[in-house]
PDB file of N, CA and C in Angstrom:
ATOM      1  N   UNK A   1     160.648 134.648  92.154  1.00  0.00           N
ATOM      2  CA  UNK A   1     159.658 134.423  91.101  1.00  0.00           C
ATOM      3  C   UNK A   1     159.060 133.028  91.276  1.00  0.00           C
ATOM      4  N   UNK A   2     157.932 133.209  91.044  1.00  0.00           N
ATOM      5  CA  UNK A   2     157.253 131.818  91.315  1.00  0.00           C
ATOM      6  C   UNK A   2     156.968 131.528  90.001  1.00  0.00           C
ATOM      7  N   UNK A   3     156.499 129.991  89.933  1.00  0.00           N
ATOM      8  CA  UNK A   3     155.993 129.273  88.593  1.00  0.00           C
ATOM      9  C   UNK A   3     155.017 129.526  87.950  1.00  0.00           C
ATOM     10  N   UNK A   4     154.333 130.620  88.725  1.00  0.00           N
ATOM     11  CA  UNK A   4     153.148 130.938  88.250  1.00  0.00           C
ATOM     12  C   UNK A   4     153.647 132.239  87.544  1.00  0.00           C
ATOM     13  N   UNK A   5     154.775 133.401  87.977  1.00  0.00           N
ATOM     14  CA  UNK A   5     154.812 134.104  87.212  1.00  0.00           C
ATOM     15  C   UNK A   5     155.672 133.816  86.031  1.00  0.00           C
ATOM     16  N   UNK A   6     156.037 132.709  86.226  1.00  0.00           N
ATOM     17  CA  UNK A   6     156.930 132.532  84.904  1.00  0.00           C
ATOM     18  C   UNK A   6     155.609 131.835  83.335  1.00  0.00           C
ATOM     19  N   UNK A   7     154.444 131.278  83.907  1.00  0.00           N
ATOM     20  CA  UNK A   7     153.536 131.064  83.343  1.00  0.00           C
ATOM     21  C   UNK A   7     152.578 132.468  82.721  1.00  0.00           C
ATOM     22  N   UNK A   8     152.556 133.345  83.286  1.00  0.00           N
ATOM     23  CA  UNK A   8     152.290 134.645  83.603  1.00  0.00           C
ATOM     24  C   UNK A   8     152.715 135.516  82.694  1.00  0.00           C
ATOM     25  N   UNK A   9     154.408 135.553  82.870  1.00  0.00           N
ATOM     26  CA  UNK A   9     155.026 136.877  81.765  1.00  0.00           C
ATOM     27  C   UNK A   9     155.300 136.030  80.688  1.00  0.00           C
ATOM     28  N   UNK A  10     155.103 135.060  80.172  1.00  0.00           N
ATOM     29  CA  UNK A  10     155.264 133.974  78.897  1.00  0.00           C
ATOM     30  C   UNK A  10     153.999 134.263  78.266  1.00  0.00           C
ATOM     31  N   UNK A  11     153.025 134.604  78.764  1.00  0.00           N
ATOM     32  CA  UNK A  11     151.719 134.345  78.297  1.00  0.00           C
ATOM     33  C   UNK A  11     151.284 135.739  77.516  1.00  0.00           C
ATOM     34  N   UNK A  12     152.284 136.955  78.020  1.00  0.00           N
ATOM     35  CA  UNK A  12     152.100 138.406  77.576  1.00  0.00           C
ATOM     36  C   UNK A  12     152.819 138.385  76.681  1.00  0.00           C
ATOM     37  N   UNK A  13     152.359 138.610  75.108  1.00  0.00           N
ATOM     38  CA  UNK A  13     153.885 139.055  74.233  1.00  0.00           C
ATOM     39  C   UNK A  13     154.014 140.504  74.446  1.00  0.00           C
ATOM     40  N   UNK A  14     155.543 140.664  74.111  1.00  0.00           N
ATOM     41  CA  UNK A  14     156.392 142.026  74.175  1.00  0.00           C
ATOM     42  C   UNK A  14     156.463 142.077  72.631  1.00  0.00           C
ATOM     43  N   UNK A  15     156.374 141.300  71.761  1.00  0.00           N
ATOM     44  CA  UNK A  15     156.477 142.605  70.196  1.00  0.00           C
ATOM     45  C   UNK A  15     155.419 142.616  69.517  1.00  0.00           C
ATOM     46  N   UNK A  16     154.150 143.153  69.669  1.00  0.00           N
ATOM     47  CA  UNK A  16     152.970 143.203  69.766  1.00  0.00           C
ATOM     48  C   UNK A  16     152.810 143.466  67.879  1.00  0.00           C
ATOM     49  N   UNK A  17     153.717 144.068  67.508  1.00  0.00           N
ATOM     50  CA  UNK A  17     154.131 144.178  65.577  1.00  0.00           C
ATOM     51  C   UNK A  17     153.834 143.042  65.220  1.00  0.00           C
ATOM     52  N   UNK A  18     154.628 142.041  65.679  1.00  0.00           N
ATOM     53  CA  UNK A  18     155.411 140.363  64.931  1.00  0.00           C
ATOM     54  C   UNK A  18     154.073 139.241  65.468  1.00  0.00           C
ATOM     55  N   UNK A  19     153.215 139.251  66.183  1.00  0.00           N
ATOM     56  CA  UNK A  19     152.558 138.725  67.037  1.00  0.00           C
ATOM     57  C   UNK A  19     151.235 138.400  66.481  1.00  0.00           C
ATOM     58  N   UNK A  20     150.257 139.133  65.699  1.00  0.00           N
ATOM     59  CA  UNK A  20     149.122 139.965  65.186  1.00  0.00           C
ATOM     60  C   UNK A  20     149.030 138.799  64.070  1.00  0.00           C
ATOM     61  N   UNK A  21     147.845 137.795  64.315  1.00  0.00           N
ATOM     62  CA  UNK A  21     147.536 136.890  62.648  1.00  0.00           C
ATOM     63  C   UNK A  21     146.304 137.651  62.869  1.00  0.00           C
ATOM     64  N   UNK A  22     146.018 137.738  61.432  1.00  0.00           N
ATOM     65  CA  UNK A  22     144.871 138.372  61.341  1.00  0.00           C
ATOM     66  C   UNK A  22     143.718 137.072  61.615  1.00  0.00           C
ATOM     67  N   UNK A  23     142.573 138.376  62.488  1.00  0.00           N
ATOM     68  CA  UNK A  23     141.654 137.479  63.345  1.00  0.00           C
ATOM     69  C   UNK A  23     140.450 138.235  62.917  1.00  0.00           C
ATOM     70  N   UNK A  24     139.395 137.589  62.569  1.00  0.00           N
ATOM     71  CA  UNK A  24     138.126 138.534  62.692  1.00  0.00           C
ATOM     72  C   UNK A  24     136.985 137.687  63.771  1.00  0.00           C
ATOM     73  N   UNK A  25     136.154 138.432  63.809  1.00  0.00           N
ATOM     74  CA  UNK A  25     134.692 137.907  65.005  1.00  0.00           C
ATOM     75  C   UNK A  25     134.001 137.721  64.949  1.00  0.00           C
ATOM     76  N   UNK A  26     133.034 137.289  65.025  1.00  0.00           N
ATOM     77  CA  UNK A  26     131.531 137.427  64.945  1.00  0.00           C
ATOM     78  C   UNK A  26     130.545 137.356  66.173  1.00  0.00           C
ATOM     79  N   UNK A  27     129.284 138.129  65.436  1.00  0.00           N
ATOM     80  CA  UNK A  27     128.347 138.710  66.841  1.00  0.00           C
ATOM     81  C   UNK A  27     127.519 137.200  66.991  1.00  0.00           C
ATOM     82  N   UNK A  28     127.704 136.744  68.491  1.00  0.00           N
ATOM     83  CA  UNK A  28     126.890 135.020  68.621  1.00  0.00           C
ATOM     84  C   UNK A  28     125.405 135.438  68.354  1.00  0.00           C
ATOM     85  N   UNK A  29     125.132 136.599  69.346  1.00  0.00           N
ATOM     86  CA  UNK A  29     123.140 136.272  69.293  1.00  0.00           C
ATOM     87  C   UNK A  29     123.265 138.126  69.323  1.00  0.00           C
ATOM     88  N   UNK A  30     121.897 138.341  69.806  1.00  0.00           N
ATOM     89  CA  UNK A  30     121.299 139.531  70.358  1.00  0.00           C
ATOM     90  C   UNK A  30     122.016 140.212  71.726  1.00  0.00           C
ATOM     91  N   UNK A  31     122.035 140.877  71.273  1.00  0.00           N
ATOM     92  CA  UNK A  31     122.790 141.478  72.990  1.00  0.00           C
ATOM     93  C   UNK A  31     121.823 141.478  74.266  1.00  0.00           C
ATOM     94  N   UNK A  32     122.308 141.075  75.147  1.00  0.00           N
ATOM     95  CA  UNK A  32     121.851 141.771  76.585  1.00  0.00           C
ATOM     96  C   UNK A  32     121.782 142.609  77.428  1.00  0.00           C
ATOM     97  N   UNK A  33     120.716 143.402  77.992  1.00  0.00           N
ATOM     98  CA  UNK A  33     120.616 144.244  78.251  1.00  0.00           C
ATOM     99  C   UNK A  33     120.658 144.049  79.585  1.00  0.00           C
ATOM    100  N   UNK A  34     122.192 144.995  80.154  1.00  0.00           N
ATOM    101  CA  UNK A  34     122.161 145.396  81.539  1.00  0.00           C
ATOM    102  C   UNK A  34     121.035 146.160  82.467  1.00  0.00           C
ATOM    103  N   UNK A  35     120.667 145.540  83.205  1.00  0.00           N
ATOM    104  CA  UNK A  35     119.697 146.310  84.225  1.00  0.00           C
ATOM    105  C   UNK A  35     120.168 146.662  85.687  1.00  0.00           C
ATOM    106  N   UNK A  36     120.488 148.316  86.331  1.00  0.00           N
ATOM    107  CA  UNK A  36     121.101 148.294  87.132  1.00  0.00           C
ATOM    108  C   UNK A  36     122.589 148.821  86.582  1.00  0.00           C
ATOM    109  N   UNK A  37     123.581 148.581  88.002  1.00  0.00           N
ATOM    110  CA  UNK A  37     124.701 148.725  87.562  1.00  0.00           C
ATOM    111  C   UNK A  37     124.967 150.220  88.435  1.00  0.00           C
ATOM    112  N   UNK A  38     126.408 150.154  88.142  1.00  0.00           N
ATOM    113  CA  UNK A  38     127.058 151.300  89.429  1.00  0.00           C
ATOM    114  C   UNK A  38     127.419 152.506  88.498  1.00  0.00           C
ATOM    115  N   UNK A  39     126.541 152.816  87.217  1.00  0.00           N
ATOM    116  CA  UNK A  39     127.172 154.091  86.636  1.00  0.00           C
ATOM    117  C   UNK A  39     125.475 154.534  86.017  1.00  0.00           C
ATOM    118  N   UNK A  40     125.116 155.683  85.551  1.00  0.00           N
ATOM    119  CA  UNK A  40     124.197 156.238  85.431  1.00  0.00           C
ATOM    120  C   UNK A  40     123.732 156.127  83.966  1.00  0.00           C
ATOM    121  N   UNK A  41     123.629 155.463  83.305  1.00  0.00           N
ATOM    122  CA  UNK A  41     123.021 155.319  82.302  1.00  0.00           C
ATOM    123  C   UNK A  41     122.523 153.827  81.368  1.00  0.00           C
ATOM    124  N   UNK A  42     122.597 153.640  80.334  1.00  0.00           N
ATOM    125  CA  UNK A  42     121.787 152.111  80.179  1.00  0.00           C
ATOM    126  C   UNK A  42     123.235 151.473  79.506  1.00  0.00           C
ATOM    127  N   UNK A  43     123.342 149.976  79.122  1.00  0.00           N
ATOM    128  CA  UNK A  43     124.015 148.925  78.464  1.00  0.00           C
ATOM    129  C   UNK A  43     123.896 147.917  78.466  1.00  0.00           C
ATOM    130  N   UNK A  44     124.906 147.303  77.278  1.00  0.00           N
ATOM    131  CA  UNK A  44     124.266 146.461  76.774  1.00  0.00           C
ATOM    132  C   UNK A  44     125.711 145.418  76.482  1.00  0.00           C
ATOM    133  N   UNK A  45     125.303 144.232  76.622  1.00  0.00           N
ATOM    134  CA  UNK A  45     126.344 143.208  76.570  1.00  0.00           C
ATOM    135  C   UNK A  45     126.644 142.063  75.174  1.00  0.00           C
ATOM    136  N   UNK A  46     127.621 142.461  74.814  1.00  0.00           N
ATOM    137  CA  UNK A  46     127.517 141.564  73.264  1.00  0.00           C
ATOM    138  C   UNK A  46     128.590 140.451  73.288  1.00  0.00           C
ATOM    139  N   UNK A  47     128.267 139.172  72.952  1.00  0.00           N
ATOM    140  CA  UNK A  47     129.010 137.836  73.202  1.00  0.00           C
ATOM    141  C   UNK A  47     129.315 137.596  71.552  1.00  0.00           C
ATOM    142  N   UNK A  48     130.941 137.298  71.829  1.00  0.00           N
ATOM    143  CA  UNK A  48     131.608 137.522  70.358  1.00  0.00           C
ATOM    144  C   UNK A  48     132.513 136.364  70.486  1.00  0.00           C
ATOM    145  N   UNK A  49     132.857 135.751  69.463  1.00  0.00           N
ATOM    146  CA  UNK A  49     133.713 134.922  68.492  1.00  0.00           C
ATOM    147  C   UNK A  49     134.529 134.853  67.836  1.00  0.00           C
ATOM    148  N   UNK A  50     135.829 134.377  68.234  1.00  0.00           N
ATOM    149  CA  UNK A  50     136.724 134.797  66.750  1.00  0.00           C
ATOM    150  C   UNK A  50     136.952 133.589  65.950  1.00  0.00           C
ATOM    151  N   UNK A  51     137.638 133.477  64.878  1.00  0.00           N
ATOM    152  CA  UNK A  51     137.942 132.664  64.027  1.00  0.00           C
ATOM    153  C   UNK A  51     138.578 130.983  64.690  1.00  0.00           C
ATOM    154  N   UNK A  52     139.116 131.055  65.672  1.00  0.00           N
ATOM    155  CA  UNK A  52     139.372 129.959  66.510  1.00  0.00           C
ATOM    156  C   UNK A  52     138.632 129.665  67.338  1.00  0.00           C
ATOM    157  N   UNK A  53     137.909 129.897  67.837  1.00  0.00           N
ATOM    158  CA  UNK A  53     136.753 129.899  68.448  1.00  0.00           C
ATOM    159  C   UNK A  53     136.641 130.345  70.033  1.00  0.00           C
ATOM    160  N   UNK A  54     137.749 130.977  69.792  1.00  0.00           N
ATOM    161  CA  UNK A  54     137.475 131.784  71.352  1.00  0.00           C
ATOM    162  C   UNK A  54     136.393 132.684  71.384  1.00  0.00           C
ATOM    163  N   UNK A  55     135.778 133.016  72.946  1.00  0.00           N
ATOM    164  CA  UNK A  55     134.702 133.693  72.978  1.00  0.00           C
ATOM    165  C   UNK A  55     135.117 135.043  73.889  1.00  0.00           C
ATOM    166  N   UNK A  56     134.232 136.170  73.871  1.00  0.00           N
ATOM    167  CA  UNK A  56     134.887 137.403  74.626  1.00  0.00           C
ATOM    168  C   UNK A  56     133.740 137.948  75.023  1.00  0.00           C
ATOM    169  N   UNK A  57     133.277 138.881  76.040  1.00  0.00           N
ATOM    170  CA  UNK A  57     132.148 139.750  75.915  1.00  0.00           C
ATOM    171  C   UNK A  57     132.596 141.206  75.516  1.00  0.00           C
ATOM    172  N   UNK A  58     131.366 141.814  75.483  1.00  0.00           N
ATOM    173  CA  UNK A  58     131.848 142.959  75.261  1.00  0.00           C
ATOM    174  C   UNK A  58     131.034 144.024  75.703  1.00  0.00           C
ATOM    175  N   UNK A  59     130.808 145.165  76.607  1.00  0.00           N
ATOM    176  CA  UNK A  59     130.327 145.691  76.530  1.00  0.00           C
ATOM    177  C   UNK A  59     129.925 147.130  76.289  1.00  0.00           C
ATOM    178  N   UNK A  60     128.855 147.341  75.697  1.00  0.00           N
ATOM    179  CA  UNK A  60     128.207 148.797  75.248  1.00  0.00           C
ATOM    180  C   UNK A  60     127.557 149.299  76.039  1.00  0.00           C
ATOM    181  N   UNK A  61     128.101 150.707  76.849  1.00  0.00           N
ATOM    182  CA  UNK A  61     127.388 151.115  77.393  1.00  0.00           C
ATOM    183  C   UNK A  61     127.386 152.814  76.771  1.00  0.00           C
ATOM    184  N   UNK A  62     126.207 153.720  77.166  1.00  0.00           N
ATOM    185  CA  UNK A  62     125.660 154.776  76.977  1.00  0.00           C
ATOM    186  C   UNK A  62     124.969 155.547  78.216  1.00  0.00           C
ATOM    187  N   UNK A  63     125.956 157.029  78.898  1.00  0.00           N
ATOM    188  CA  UNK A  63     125.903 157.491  79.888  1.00  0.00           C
ATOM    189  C   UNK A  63     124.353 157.912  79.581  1.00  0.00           C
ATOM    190  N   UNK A  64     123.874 158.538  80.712  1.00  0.00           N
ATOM    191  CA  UNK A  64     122.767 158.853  81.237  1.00  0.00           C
ATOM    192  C   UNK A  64     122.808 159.988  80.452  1.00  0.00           C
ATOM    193  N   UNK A  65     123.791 160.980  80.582  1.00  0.00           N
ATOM    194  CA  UNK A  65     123.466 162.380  79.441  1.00  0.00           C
ATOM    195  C   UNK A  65     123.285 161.961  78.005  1.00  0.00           C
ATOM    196  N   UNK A  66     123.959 160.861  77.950  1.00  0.00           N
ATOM    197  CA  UNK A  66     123.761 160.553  75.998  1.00  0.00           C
ATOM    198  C   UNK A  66     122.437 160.209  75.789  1.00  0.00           C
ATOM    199  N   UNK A  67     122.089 159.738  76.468  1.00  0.00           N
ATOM    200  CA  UNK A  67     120.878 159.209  76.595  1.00  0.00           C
ATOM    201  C   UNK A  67     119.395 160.234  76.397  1.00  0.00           C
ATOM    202  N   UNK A  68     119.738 160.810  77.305  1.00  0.00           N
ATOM    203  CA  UNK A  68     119.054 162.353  77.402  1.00  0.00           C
ATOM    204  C   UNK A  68     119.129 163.320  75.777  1.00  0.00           C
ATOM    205  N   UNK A  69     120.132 163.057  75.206  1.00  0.00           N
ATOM    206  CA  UNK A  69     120.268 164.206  74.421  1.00  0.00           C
ATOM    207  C   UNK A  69     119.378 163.572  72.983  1.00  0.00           C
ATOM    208  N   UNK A  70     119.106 164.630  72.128  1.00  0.00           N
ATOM    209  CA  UNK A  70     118.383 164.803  71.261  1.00  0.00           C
ATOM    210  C   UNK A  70     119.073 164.108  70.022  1.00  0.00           C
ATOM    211  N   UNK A  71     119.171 163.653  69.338  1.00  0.00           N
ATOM    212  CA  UNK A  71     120.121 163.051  67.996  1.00  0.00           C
ATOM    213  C   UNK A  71     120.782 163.809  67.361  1.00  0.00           C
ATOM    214  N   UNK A  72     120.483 164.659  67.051  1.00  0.00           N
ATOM    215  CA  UNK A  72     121.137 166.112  66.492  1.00  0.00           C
ATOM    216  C   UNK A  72     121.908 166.308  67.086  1.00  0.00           C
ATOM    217  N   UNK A  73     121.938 166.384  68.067  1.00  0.00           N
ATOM    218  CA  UNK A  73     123.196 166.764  69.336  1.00  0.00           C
ATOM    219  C   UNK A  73     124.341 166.041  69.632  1.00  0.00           C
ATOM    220  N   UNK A  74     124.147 164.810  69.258  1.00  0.00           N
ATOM    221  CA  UNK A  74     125.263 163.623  69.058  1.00  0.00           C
ATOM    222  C   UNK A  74     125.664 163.696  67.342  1.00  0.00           C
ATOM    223  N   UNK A  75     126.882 163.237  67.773  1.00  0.00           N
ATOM    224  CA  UNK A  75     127.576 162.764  66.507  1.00  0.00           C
ATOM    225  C   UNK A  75     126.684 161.742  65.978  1.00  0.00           C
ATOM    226  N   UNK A  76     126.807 161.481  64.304  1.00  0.00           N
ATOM    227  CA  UNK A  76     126.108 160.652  63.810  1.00  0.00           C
ATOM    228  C   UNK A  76     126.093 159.073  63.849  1.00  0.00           C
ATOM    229  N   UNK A  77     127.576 158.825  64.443  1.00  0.00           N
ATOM    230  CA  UNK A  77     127.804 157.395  64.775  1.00  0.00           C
ATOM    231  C   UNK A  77     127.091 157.289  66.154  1.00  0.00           C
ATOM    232  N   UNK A  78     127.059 158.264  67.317  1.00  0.00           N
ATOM    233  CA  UNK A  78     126.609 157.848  68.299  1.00  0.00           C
ATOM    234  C   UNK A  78     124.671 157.634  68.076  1.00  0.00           C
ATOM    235  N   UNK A  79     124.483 158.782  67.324  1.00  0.00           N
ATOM    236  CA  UNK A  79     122.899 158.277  67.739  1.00  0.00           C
ATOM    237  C   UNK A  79     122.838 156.790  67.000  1.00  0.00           C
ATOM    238  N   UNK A  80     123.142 156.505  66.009  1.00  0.00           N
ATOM    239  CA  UNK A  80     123.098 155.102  65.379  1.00  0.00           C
ATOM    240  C   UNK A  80     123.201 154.423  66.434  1.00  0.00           C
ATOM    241  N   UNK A  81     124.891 154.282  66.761  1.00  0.00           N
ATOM    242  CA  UNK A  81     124.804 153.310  67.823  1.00  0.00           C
ATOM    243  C   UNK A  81     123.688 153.202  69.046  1.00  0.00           C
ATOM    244  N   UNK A  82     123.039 154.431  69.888  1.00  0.00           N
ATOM    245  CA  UNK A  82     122.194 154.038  70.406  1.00  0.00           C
ATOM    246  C   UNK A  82     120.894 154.141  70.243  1.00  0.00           C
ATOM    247  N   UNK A  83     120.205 153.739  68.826  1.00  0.00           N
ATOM    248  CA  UNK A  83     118.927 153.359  68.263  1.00  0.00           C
ATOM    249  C   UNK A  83     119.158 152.085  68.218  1.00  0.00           C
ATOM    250  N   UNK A  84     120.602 151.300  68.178  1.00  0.00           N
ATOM    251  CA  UNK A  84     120.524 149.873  67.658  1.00  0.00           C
ATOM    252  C   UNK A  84     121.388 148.774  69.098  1.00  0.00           C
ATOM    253  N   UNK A  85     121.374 149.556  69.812  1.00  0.00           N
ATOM    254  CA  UNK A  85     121.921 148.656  71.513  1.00  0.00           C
ATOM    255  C   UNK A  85     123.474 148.982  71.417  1.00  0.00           C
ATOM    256  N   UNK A  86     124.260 149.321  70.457  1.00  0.00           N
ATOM    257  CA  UNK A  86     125.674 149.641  70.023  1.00  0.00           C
ATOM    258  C   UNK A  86     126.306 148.706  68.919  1.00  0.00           C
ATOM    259  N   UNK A  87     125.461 148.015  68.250  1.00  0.00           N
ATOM    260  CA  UNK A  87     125.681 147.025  67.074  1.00  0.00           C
ATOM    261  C   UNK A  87     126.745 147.644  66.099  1.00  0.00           C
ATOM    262  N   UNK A  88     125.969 148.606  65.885  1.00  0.00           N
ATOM    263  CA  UNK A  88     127.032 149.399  64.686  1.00  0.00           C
ATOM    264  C   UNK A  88     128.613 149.901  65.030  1.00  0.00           C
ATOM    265  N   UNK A  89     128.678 149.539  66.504  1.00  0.00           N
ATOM    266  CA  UNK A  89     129.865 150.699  66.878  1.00  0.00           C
ATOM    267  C   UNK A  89     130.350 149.161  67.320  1.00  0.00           C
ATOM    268  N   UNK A  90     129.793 147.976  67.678  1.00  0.00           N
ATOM    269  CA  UNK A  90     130.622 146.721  67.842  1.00  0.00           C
ATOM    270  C   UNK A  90     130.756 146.080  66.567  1.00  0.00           C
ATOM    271  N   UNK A  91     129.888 146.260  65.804  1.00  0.00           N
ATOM    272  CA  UNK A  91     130.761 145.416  63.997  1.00  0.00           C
ATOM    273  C   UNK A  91     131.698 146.409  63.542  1.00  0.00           C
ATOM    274  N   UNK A  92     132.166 147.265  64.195  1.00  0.00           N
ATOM    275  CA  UNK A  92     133.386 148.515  63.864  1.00  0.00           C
ATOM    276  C   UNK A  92     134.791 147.409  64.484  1.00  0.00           C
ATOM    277  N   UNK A  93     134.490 146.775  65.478  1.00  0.00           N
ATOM    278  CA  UNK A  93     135.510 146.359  66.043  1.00  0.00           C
ATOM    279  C   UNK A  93     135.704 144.961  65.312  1.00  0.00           C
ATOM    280  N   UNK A  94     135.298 144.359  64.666  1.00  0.00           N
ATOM    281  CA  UNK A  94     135.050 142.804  64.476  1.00  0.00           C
ATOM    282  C   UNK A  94     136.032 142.337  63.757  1.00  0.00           C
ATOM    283  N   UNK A  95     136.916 143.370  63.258  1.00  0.00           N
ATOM    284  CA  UNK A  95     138.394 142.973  62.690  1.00  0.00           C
ATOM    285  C   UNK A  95     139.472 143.522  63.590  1.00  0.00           C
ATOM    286  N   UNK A  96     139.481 143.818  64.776  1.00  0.00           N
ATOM    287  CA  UNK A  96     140.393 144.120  65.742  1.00  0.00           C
ATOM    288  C   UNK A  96     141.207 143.126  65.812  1.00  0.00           C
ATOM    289  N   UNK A  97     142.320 142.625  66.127  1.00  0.00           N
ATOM    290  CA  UNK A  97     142.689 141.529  66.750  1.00  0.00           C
ATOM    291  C   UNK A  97     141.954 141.271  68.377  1.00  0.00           C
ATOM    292  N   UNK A  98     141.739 141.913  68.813  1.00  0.00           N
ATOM    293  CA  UNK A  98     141.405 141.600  70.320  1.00  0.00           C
ATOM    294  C   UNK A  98     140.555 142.795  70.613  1.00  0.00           C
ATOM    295  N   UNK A  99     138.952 142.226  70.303  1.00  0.00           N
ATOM    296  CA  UNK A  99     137.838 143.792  70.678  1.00  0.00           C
ATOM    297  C   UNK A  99     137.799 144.424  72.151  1.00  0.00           C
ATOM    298  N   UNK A 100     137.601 145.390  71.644  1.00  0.00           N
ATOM    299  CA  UNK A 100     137.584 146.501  73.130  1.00  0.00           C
ATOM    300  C   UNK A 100     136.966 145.620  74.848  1.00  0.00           C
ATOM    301  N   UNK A 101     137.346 145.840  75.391  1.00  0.00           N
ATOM    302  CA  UNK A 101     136.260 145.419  76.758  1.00  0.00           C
ATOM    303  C   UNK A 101     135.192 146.029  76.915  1.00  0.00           C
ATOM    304  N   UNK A 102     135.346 147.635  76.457  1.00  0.00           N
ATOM    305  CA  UNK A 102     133.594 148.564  76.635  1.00  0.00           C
ATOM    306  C   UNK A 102     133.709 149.551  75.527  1.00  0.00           C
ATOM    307  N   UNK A 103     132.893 149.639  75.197  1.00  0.00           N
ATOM    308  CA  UNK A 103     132.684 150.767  74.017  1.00  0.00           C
ATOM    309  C   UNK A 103     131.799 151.805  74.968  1.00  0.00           C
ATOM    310  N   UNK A 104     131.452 153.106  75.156  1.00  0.00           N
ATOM    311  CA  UNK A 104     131.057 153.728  75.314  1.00  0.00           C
ATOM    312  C   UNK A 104     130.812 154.799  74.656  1.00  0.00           C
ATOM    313  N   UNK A 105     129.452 155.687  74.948  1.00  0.00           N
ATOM    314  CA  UNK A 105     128.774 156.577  73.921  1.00  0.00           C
ATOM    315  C   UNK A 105     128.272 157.787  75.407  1.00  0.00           C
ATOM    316  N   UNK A 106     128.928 158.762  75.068  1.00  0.00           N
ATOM    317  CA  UNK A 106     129.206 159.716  76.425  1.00  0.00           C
ATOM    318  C   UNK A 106     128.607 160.966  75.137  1.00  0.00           C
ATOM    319  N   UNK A 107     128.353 162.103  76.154  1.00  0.00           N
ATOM    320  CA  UNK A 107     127.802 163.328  75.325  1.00  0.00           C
ATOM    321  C   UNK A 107     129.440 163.555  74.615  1.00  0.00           C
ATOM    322  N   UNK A 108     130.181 163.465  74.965  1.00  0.00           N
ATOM    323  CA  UNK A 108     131.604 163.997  74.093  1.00  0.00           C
ATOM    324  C   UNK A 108     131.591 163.188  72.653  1.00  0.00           C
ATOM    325  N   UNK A 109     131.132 161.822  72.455  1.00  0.00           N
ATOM    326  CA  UNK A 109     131.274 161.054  71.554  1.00  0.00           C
ATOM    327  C   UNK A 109     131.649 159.434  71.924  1.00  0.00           C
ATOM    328  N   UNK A 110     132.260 158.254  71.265  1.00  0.00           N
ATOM    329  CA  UNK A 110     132.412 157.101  71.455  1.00  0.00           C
ATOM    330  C   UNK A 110     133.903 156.984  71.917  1.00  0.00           C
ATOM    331  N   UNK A 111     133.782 155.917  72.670  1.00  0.00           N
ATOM    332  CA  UNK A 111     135.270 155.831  73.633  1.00  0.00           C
ATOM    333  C   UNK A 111     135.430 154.272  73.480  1.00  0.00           C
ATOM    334  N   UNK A 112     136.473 153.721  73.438  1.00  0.00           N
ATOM    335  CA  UNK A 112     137.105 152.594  73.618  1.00  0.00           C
ATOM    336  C   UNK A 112     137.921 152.103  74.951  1.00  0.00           C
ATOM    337  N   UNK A 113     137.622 151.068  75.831  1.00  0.00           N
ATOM    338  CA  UNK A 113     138.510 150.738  76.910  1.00  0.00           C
ATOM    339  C   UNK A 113     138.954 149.549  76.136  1.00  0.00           C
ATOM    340  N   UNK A 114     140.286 149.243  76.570  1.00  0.00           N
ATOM    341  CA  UNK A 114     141.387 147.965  75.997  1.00  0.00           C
ATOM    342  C   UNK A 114     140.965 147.727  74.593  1.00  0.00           C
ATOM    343  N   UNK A 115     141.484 146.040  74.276  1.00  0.00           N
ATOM    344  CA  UNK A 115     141.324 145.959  72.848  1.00  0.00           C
ATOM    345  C   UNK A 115     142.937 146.402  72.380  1.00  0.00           C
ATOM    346  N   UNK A 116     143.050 145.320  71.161  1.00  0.00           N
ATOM    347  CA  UNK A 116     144.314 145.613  70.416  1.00  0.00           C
ATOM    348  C   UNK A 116     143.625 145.745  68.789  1.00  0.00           C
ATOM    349  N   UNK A 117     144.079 146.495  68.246  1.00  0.00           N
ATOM    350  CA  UNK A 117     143.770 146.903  66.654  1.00  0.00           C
ATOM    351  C   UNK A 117     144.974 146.211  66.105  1.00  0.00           C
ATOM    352  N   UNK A 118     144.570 145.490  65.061  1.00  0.00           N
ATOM    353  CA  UNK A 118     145.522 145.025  64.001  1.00  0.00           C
ATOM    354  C   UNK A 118     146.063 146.074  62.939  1.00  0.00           C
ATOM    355  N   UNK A 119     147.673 145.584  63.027  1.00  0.00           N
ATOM    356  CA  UNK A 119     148.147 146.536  62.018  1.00  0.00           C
ATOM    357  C   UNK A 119     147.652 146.812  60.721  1.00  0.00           C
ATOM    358  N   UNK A 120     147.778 148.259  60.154  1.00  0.00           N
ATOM    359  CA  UNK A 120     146.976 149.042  59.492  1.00  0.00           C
ATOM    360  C   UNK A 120     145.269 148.701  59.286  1.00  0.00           C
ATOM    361  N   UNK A 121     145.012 148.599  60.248  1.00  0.00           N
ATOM    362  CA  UNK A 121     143.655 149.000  60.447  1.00  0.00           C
ATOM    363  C   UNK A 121     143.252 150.538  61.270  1.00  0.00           C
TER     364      UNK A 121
END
C-alpha cells in the first residue's frame, strides 16, 4: 500500500447513514449547452454550489428519440424538463447531499447516474 492509497481509502466514508450533514445547492448561472459529443442527442451543462462552497457540474442530457417525440408521449416531468434545458429535473436534486453526475431524459423516462440522496429524502 502506498501513501497515496492510504490518502485514498480515508477520503471514502464506509457509513454513508452517520456521515450525511444536511447540504443544499444552488444553480450558479444559465446552463451550457453541449454542442457535439459521442451520444445522439442534445445537453446541457449546469454549474452548482453547495452550502460550503464547493462547486460540481452537472449534466443534462436528452437522447435523440426524446427529443423526437411529441410531449404527450413523454411523461410529464420529462417534457418540462426538456422545454426548460433540464432545470426542473436539476432543482429536484438541489437537496441531495451530493447531485447526480447526469440526469438523463430517454423515451423510457428520467435516469440518474451517481449522486448520494440524503436520508429521508
Amino acid at each position: 500500500m502506498t501513501d497515496l492509497d492510504g490518502v485514498l481509502a480515508s477520503a471514502v466514508p464506509t457509513d454513508y447513514g452517520a456521515s450525511f450533514e444536511p447540504v443544499s445547492w444552488t444553480i450558479l448561472d444559465a446552463p451550457g449547452q453541449i454542442v457535439g459529443g459521442p451520444y445522439d442527442g442534445i445537453s446541457w451543462t449546469w454549474r452548482l454550489r453547495d452550502d460550503a462552497g464547493c462547486n460540481r457540474v452537472l449534466e443534462f442530457q436528452v437522447t435523440g428519440t426524446a427529443m423526437g417525440m411529441a410531449d404527450v408521449a413523454l411523461p410529464q416531468r420529462g417534457s418540462l424538463a426538456r422545454a426548460c434545458a433540464g432545470r426542473s429535473e436539476v432543482e429536484r436534486v438541489l437537496r441531495w447531499h451530493t447531485p447526480p453526475d447526469r440526469i438523463e431524459l430517454g423515451s423510457l423516462g428520467i435516469r440518474t447516474w451517481g449522486g448520494a440522496k440524503q436520508p429521508n429524502l
